[in-house]
C-alpha atoms as a PDB file:
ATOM      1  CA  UNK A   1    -108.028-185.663 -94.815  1.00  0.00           C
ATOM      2  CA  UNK A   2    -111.804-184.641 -96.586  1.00  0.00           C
ATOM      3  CA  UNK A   3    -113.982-187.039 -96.204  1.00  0.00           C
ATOM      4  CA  UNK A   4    -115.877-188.736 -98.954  1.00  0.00           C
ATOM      5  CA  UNK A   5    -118.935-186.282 -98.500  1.00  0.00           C
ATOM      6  CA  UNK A   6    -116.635-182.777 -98.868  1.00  0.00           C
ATOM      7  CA  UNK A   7    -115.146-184.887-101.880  1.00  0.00           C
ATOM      8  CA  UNK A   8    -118.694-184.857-103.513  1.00  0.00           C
ATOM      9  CA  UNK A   9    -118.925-181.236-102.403  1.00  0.00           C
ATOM     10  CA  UNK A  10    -115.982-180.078-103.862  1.00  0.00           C
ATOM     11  CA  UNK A  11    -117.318-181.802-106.935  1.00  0.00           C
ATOM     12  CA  UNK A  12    -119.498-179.178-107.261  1.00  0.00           C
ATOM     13  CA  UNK A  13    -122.995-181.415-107.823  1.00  0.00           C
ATOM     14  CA  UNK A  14    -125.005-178.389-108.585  1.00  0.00           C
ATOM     15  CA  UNK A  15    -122.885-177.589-111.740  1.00  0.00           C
ATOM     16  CA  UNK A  16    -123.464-181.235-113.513  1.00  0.00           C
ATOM     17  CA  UNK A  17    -126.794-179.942-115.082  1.00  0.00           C
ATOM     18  CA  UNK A  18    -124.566-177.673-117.409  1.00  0.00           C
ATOM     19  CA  UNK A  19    -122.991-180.656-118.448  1.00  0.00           C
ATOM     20  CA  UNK A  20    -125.954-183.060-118.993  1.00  0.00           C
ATOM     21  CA  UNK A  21    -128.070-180.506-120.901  1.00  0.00           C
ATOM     22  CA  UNK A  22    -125.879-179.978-124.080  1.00  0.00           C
ATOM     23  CA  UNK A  23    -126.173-184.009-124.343  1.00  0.00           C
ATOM     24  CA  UNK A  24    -130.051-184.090-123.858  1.00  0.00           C
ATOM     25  CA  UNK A  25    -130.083-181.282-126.492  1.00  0.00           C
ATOM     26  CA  UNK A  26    -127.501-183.322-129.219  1.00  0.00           C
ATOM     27  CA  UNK A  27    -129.183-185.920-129.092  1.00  0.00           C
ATOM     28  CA  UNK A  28    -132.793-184.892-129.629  1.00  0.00           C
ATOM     29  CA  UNK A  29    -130.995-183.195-132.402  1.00  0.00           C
ATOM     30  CA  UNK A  30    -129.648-186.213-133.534  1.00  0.00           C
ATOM     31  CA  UNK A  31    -132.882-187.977-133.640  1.00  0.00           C
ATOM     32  CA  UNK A  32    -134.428-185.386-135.419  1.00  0.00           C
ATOM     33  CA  UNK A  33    -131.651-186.189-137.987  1.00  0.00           C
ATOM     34  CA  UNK A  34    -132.788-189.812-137.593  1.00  0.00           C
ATOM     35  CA  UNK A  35    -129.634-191.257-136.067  1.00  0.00           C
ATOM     36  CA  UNK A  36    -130.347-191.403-132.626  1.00  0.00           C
ATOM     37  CA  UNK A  37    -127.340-193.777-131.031  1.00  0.00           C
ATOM     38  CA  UNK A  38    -127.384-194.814-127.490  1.00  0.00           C
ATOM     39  CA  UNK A  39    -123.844-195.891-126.874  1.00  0.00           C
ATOM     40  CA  UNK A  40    -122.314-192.524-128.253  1.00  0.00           C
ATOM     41  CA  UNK A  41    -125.051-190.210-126.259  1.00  0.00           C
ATOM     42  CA  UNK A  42    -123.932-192.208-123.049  1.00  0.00           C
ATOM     43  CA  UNK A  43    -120.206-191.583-124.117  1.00  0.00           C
ATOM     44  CA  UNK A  44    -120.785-188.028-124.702  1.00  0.00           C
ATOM     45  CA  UNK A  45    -122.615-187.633-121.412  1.00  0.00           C
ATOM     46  CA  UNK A  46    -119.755-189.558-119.201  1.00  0.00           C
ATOM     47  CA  UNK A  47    -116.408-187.197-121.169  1.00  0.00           C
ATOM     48  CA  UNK A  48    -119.237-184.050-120.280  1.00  0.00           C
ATOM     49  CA  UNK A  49    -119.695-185.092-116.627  1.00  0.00           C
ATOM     50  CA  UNK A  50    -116.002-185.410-116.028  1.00  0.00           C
ATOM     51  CA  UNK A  51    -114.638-182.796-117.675  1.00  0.00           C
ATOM     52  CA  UNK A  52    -117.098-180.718-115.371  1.00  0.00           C
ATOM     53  CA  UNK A  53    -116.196-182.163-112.266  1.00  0.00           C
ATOM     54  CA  UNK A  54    -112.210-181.665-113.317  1.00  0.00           C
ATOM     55  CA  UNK A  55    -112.716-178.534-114.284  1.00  0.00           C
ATOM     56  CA  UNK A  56    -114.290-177.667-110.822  1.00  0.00           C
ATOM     57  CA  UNK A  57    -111.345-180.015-108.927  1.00  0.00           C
ATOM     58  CA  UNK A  58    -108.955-177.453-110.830  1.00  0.00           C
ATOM     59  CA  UNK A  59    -110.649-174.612-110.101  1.00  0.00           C
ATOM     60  CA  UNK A  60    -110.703-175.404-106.714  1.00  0.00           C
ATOM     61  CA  UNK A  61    -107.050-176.410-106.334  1.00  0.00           C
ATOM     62  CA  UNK A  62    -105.832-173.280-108.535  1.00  0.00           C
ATOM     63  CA  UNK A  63    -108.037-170.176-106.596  1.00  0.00           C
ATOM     64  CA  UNK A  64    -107.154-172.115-103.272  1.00  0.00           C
ATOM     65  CA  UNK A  65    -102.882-172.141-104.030  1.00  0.00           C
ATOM     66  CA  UNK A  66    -103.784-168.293-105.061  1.00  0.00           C
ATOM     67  CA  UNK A  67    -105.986-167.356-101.974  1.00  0.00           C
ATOM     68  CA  UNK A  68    -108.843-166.787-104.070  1.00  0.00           C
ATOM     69  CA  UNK A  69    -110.660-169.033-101.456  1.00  0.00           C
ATOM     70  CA  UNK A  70    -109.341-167.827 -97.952  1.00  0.00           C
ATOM     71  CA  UNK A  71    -112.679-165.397 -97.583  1.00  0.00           C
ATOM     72  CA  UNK A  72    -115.538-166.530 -99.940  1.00  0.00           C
ATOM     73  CA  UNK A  73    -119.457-167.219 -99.426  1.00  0.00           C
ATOM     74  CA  UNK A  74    -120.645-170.625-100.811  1.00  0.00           C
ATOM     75  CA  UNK A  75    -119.937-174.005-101.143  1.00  0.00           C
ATOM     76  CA  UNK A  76    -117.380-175.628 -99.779  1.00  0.00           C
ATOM     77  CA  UNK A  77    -113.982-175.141-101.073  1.00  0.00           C
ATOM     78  CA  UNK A  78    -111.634-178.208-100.312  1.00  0.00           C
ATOM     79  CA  UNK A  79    -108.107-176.435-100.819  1.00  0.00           C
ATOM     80  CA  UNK A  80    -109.102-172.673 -99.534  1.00  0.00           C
ATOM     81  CA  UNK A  81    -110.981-174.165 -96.483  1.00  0.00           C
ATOM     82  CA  UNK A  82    -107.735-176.280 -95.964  1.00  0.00           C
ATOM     83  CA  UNK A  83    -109.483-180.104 -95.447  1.00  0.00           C
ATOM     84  CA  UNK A  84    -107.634-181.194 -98.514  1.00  0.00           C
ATOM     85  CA  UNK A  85    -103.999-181.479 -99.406  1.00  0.00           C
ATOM     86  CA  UNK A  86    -103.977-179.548-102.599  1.00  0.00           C
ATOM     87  CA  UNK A  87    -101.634-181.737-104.346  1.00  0.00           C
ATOM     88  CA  UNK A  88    -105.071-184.234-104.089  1.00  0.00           C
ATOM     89  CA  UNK A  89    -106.938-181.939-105.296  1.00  0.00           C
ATOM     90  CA  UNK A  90    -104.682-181.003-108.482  1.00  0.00           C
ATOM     91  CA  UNK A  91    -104.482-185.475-108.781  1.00  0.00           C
ATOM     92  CA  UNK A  92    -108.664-185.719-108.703  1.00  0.00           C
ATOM     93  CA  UNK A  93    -108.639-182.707-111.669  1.00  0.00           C
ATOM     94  CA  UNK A  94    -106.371-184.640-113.668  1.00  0.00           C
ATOM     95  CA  UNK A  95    -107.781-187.897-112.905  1.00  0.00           C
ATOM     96  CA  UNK A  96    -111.380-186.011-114.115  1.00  0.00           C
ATOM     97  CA  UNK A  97    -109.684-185.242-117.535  1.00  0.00           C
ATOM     98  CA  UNK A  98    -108.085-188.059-117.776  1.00  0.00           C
ATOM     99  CA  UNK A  99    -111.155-190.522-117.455  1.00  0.00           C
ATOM    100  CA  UNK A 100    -112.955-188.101-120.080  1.00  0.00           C
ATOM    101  CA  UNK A 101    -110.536-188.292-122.433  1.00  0.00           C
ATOM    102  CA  UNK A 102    -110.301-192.195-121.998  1.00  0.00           C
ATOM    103  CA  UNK A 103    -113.957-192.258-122.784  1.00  0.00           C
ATOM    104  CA  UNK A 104    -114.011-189.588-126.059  1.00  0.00           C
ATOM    105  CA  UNK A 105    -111.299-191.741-127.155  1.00  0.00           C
ATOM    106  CA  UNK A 106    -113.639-194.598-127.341  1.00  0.00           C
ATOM    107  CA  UNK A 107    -116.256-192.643-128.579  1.00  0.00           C
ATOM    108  CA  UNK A 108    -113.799-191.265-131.632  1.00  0.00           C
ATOM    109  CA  UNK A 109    -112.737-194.580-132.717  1.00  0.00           C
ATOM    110  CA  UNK A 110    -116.414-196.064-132.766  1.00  0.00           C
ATOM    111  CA  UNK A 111    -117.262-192.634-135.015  1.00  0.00           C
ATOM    112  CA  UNK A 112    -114.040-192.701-136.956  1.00  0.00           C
ATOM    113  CA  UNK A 113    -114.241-189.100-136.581  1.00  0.00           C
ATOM    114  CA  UNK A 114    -110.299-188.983-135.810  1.00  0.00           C
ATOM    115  CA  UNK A 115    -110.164-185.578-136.201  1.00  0.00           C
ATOM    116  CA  UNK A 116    -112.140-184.842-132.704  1.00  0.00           C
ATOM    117  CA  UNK A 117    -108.855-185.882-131.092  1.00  0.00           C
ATOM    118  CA  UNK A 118    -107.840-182.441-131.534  1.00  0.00           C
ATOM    119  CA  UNK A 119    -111.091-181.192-130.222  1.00  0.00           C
ATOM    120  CA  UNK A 120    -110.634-182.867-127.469  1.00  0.00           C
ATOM    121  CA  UNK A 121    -107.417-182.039-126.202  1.00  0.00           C
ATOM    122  CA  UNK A 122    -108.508-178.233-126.733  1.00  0.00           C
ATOM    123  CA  UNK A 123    -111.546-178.976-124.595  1.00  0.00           C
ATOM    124  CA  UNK A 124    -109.017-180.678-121.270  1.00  0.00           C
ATOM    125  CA  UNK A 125    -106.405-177.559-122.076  1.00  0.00           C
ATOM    126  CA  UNK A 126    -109.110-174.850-121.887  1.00  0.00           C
ATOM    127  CA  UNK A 127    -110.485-177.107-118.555  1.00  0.00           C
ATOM    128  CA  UNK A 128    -107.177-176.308-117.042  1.00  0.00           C
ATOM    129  CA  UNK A 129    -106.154-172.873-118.240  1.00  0.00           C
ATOM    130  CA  UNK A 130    -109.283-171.739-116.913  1.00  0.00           C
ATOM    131  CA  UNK A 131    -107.893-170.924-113.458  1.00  0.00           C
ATOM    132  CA  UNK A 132    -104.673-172.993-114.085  1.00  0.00           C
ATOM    133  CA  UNK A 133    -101.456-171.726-115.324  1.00  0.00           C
ATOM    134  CA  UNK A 134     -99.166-168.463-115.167  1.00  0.00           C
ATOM    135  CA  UNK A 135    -101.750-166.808-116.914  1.00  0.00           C
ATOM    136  CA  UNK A 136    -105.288-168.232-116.187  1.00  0.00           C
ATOM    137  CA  UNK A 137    -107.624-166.640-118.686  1.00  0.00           C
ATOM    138  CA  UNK A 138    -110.003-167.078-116.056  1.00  0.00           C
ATOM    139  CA  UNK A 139    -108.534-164.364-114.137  1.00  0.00           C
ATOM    140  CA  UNK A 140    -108.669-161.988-117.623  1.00  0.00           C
ATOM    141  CA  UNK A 141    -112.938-162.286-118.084  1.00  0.00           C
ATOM    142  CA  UNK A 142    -112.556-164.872-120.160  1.00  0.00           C
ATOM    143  CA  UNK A 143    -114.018-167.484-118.615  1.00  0.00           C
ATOM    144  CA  UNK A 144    -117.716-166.940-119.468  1.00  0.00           C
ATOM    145  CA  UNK A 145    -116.283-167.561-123.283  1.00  0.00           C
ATOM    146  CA  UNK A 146    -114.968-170.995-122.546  1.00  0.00           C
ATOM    147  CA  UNK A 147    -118.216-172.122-120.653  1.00  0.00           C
ATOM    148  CA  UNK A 148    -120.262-170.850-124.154  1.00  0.00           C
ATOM    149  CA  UNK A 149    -117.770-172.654-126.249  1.00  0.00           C
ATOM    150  CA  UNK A 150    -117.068-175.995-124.495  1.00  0.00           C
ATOM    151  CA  UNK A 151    -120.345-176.359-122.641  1.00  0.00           C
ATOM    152  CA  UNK A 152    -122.790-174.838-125.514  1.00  0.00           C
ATOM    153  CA  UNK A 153    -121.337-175.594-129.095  1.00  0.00           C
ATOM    154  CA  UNK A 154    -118.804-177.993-128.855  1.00  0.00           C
ATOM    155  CA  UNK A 155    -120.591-180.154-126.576  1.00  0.00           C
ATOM    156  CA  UNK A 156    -123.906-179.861-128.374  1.00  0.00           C
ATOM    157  CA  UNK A 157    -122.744-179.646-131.740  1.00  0.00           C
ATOM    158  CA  UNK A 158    -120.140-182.328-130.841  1.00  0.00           C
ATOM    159  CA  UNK A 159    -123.296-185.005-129.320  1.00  0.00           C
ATOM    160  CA  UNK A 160    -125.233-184.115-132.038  1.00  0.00           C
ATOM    161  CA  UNK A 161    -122.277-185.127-134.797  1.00  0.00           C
ATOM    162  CA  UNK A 162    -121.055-187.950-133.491  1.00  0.00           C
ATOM    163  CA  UNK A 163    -124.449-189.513-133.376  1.00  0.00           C
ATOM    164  CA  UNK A 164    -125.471-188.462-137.070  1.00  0.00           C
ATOM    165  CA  UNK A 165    -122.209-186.943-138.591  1.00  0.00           C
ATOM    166  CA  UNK A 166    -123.727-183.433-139.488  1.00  0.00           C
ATOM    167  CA  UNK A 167    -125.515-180.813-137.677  1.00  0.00           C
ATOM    168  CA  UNK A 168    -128.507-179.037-138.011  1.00  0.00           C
ATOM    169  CA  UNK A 169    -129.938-175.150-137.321  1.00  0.00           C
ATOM    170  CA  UNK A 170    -132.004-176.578-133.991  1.00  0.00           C
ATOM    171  CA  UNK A 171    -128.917-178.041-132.326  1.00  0.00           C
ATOM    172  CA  UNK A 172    -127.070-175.004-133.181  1.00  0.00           C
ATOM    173  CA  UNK A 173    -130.180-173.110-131.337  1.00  0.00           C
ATOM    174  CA  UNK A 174    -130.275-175.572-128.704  1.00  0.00           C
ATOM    175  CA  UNK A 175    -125.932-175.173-128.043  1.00  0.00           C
ATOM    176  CA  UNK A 176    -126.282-171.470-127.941  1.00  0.00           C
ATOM    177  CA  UNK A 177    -129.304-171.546-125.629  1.00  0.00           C
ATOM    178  CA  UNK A 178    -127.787-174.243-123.380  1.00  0.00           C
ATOM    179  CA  UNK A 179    -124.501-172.399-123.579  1.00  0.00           C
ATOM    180  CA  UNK A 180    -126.125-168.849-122.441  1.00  0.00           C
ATOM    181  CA  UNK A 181    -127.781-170.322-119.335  1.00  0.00           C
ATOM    182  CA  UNK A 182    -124.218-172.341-118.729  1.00  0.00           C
ATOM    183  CA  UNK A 183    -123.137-168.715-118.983  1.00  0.00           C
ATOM    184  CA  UNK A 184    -125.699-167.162-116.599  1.00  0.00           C
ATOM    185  CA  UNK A 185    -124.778-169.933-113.538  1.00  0.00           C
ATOM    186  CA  UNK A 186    -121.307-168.547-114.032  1.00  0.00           C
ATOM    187  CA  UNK A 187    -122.510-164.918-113.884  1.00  0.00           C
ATOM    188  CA  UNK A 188    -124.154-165.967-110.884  1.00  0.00           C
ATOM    189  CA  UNK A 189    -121.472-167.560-109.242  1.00  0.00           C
ATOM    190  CA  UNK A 190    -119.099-164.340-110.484  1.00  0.00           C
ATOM    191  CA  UNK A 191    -121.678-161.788-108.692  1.00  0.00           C
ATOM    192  CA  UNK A 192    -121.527-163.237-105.187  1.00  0.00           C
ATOM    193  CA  UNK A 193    -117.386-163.360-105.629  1.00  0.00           C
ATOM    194  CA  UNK A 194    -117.059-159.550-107.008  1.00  0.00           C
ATOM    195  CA  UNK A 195    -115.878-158.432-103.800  1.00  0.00           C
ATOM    196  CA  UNK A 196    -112.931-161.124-103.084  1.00  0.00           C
ATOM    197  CA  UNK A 197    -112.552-161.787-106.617  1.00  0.00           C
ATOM    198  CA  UNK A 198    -111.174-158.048-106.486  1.00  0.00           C
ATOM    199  CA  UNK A 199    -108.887-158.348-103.880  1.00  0.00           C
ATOM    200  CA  UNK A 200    -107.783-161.582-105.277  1.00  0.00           C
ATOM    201  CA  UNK A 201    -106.844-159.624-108.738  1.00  0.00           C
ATOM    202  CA  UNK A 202    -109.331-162.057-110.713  1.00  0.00           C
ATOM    203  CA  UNK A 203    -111.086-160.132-113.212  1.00  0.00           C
ATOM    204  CA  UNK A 204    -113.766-162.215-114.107  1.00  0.00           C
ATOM    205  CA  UNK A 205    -116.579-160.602-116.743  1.00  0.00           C
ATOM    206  CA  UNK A 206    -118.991-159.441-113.347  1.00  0.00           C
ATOM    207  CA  UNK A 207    -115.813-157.666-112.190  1.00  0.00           C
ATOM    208  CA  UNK A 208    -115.464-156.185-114.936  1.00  0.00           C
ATOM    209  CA  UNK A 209    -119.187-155.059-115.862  1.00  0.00           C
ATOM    210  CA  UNK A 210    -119.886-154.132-112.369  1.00  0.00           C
ATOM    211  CA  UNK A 211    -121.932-155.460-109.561  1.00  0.00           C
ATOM    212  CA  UNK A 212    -124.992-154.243-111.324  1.00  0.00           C
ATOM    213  CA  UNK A 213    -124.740-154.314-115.270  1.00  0.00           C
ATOM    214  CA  UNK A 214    -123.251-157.962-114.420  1.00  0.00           C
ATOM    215  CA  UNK A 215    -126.631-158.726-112.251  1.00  0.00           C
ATOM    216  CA  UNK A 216    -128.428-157.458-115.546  1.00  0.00           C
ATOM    217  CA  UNK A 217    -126.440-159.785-117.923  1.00  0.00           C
ATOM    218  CA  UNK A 218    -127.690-162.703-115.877  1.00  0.00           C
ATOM    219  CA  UNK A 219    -131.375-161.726-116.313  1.00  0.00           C
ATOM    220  CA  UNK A 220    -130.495-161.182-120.581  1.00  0.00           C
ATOM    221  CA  UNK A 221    -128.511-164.386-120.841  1.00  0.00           C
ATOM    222  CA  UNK A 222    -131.599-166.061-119.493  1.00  0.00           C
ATOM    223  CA  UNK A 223    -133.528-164.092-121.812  1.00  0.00           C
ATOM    224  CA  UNK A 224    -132.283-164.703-124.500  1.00  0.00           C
ATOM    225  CA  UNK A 225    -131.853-168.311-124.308  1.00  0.00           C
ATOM    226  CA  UNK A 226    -135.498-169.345-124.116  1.00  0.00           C
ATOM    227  CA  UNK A 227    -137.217-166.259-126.477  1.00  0.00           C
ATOM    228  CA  UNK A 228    -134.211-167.681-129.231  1.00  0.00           C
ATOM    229  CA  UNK A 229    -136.552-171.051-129.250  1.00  0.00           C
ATOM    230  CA  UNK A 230    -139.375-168.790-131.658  1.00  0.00           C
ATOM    231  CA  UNK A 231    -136.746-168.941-134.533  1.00  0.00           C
ATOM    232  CA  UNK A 232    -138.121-172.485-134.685  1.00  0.00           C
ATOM    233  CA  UNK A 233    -141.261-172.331-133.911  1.00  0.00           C
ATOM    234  CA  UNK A 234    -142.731-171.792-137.433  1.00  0.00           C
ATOM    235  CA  UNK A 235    -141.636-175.569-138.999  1.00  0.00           C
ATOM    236  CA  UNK A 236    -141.378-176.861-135.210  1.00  0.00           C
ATOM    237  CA  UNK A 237    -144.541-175.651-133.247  1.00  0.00           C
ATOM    238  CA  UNK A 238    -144.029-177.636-130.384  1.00  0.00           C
ATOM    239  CA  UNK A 239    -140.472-175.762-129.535  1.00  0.00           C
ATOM    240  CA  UNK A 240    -142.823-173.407-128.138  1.00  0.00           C
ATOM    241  CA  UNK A 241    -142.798-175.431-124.998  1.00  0.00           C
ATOM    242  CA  UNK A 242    -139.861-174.061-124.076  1.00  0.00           C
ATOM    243  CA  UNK A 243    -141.365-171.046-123.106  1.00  0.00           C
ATOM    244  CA  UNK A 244    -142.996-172.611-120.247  1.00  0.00           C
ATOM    245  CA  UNK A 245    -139.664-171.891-118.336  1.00  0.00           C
ATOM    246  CA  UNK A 246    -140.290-168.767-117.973  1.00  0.00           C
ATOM    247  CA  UNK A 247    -142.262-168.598-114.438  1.00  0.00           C
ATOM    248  CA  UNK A 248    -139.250-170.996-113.317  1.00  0.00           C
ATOM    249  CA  UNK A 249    -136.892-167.958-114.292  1.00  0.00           C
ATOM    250  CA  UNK A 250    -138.162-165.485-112.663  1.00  0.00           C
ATOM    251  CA  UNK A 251    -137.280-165.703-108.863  1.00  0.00           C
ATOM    252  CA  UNK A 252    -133.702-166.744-109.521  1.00  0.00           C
ATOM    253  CA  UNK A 253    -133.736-163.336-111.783  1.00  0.00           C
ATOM    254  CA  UNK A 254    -135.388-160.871-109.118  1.00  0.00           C
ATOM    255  CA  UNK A 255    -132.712-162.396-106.579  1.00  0.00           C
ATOM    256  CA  UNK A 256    -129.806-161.515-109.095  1.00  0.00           C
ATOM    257  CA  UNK A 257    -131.350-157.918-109.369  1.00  0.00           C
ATOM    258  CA  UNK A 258    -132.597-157.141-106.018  1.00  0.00           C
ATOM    259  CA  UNK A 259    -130.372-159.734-103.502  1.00  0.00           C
ATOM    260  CA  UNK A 260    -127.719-157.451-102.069  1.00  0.00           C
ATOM    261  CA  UNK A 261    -126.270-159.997 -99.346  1.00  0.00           C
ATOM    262  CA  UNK A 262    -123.770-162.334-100.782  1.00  0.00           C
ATOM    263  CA  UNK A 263    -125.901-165.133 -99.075  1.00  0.00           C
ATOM    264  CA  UNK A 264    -128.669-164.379-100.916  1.00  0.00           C
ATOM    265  CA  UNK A 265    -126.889-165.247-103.969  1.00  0.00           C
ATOM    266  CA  UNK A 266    -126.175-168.925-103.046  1.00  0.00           C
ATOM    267  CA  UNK A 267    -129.696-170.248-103.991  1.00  0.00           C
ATOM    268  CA  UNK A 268    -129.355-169.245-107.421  1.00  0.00           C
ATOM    269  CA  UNK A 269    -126.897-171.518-108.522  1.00  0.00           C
ATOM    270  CA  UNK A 270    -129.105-174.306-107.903  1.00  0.00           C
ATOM    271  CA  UNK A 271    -131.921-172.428-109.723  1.00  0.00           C
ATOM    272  CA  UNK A 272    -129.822-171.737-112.758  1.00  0.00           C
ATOM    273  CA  UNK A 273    -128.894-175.248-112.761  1.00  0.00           C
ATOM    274  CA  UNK A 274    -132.388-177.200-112.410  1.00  0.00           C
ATOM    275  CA  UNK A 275    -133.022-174.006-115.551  1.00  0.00           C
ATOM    276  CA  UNK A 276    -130.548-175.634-117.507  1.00  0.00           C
ATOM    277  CA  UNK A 277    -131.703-179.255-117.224  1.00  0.00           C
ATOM    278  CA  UNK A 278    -135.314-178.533-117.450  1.00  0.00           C
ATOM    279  CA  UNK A 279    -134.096-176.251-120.841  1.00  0.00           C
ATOM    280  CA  UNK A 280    -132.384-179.390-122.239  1.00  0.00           C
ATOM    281  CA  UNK A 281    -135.780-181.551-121.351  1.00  0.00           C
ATOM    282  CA  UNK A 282    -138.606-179.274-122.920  1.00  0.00           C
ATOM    283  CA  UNK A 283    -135.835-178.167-126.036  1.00  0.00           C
ATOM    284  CA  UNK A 284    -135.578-181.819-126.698  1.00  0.00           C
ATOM    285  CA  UNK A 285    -139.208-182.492-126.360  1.00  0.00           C
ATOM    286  CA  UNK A 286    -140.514-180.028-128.230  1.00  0.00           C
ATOM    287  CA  UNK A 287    -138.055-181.642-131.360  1.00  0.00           C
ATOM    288  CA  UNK A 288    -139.432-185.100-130.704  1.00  0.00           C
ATOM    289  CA  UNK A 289    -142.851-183.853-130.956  1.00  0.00           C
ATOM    290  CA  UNK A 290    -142.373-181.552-133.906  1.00  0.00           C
ATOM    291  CA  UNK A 291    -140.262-184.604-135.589  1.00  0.00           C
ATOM    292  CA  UNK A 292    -142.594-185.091-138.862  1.00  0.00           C
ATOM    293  CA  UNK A 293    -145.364-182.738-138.289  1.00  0.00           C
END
């Protein structure tokens, strides 16, 4: 039986920043549109959360059934390191989606935005077909697309409409900058699995690139994600801000390029992660400031 501290483990804690920061972002965006709403940004934030920690419980129960697992460096795995039954595992994932889905569904009827329904489904199908299935897209280099999708647009775009029932061109900035640096903790996480993700037959997007071109990616991804911020800059100085992540970036990127030991890899997650949050913190700022100047 895993105890309640491999449970939080195998939740993947390190991730939940990827969540959170699309949230932060919709709503500044929101507020900017002048409809900031409390109840549906904590709404958002709780179906985010959980679809993230499902999507890891799945992950987890899907590589470990495959042996994906059996030989990897990193966190704790609770079905490939065998301290959880797996049909658990496969229960918490589901019990994950099901909770978000509980909590969107409040958050559709209170918009009346009954079309989101669909949306949401999409997002707990593409949770589970990740790694999930006969044919986990996962497994095909797909994967990186879902995280931009789910994690960037739809869950910026999504915060920002439910709260003000439009969109504007900074939260679309904001979901593809968010959604790039989701991408990049993937790419990380991809990079220390190459070698047992190829025995395994998984053929994520790093396995594909290559050990280095998908080291490079991570460094672009990052890139790209805070220079994009200048496209607003002229009517919103203070997005400018945003550029102060850039010292943050650069260890986790020389330890992508140079770190050749697997180990060495492990650290970056966390960087990548505390990236994203502070991202969704100075993007969000730099809006509030700029509101009405």
């Amino acid at each position: 039986m895993a105890t309640a501290s491999q449970w939080i483990q195998g939740a993947r804690l390190r991730t939940l920043p990827a969540a959170i920061a699309p949230v932060l972002i919709g709503t500044a965006a929101a507020y900017e549109l002048q409809s900031f709403r409390v109840v549906n940004a904590v709404l958002a934030a709780l179906v985010a959360l959980l679809l993230q920690i499902g999507v890891n419980y799945a992950n987890d129960y899907s590589d470990g059934i495959r042996g994906t697992d059996e030989d990897r460096v990193g966190p704790l795995r609770l079905v490939g390191s065998g301290v959880a039954r797996p049909d658990h595992v496969k229960w918490a994932a589901f019990g994950s989606f099901g909770l978000a889905m509980v909590f969107g569904l409040v958050l559709v009827v209170i918009t009346q935005s009954w079309w989101l329904i669909l949306v949401g489904l999409g997002c707990v199908l593409a949770a589970w077909g990740y790694t999930g299935g006969k044919n986990p897209y996962g497994y095909m280099g797909l994967g990186d697309l879902f995280v931009f999708v789910f994690f960037g647009l739809v869950a910026t775009l999504g915060t920002t409409y439910t709260q003000a029932g439009q969109v504007s061109l900074p939260a679309v900035i904001g979901a593809i900058g968010t959604g790039l640096i989701a991408c990049a903790l993937l790419m990380a996480n991809n990079v220390r699995d190459i070698p047992t993700d190829m025995v395994a037959g998984k053929r994520t997007l790093a396995v594909r690139l290559g050990d280095r071109h998908a080291r490079e990616s991570y460094v672009l991804m990052l890139a790209v994600a805070i220079l994009l911020v200048v496209v607003l800059a002229p009517t919103k100085p203070w997005m400018l801000i945003v550029l102060l992540l850039i010292p943050a970036c650069l260890m986790p990127a020389w330890l992508m390029v140079n770190g050749r030991k697997r180990k060495s890899l492990i650290p970056v997650l966390k960087q990548t992660g505390m990236i994203n949050l502070g991202y969704s913190v100075l993007f969000s700022l730099g809006l509030v400031l700029s509101h009405g100047f």
